[in-house]
C-alpha atoms as a PDB file:
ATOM      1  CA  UNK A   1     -64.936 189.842 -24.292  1.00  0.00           C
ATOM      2  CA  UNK A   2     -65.761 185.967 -25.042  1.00  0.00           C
ATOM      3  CA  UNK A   3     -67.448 185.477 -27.932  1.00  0.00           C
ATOM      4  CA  UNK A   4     -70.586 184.099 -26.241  1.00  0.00           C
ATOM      5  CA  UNK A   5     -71.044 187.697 -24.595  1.00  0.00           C
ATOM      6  CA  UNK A   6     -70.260 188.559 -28.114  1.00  0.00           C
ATOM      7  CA  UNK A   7     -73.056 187.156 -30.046  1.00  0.00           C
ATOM      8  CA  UNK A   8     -75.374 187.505 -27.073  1.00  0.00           C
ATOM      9  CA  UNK A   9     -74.910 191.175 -27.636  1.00  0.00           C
ATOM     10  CA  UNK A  10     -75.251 191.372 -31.131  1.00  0.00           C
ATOM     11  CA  UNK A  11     -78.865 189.418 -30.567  1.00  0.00           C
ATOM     12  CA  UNK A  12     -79.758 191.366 -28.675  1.00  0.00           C
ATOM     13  CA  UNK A  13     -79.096 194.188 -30.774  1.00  0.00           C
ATOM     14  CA  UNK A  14     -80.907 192.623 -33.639  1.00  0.00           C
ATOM     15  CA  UNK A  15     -84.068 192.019 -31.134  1.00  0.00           C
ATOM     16  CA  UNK A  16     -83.875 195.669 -30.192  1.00  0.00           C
ATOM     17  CA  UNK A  17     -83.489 196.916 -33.391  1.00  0.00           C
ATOM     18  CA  UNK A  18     -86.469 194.705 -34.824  1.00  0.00           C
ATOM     19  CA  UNK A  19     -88.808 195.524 -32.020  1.00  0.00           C
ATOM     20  CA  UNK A  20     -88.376 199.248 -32.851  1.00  0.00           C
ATOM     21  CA  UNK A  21     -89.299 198.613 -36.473  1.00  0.00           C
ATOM     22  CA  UNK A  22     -92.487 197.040 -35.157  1.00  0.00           C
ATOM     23  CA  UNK A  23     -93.753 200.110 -32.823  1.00  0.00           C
ATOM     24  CA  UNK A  24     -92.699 201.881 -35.785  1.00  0.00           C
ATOM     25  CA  UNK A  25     -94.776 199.983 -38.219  1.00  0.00           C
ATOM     26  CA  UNK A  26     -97.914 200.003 -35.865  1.00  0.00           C
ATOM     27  CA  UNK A  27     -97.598 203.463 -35.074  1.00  0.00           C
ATOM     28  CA  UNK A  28     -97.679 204.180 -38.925  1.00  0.00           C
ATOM     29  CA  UNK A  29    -100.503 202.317 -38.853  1.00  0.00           C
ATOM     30  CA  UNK A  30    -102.451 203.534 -36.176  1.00  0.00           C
ATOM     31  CA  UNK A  31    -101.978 207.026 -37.710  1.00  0.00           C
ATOM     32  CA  UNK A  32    -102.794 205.838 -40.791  1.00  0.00           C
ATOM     33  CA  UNK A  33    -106.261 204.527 -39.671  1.00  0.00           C
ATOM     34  CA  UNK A  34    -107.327 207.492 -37.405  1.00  0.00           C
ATOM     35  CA  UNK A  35    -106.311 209.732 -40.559  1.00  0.00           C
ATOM     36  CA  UNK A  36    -109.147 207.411 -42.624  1.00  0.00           C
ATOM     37  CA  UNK A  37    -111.904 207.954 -39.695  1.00  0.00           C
ATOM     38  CA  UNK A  38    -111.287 211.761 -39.980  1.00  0.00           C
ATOM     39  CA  UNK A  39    -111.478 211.953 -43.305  1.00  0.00           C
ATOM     40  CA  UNK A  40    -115.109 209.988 -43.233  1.00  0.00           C
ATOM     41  CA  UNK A  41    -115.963 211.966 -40.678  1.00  0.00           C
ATOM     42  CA  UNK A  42    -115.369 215.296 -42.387  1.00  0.00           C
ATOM     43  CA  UNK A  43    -117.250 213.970 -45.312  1.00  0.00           C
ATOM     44  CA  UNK A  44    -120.034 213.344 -43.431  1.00  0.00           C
ATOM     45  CA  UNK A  45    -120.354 217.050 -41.499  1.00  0.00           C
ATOM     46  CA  UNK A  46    -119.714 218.142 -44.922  1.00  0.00           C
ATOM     47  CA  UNK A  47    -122.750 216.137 -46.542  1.00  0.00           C
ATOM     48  CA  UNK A  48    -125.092 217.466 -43.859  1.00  0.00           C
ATOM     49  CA  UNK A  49    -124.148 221.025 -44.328  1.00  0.00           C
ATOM     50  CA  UNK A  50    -124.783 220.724 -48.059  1.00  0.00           C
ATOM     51  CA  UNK A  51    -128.137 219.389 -47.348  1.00  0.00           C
ATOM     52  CA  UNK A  52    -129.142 221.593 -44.771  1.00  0.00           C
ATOM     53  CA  UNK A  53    -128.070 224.923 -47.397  1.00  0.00           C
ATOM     54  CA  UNK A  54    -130.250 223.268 -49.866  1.00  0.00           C
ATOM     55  CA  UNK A  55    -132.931 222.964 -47.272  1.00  0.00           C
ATOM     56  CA  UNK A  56    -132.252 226.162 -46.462  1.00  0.00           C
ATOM     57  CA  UNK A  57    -131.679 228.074 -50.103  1.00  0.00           C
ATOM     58  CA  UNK A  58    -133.699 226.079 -52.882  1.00  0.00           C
ATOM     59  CA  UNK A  59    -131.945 228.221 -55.320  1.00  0.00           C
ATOM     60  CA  UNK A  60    -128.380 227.727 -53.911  1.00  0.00           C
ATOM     61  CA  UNK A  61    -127.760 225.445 -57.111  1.00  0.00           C
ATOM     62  CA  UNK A  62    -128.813 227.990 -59.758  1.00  0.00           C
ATOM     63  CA  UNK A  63    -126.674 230.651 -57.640  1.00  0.00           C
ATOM     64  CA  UNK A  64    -123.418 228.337 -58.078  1.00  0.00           C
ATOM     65  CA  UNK A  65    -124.367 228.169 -61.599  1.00  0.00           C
ATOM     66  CA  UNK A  66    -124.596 224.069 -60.928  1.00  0.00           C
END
């Protein structure tokens, strides 16, 4: 093999190698993201549930001893 194929192979193993990094890198952050808007999302259910049992149970806080 001639060292032109050579270093056009090892190039494009570099390239390859590099490119997977990057999906790898977005994918992190992609999950990383939709993990955040879950989270925020949760907290907001949760926040309406708490105000809708204190709606509900006036009380609930001496109950819970809060």
């Amino acid at each position: 093999m001639s060292n032109s194929g050579l270093g056009i192979l090892i190039t494009l193993d570099i390239a390859l190698a590099l490119l997977g990094l990057l999906v790898a890198v977005i994918g992190l952050w992609i999950i990383v993201r939709q993990a955040a808007a879950n989270t925020n999302h949760i907290a907001q259910i949760a926040e309406r549930i708490d105000a809708r049992l204190r709606r509900q149970y006036p009380d609930i806080d001496q109950d819970l001893g809060s």
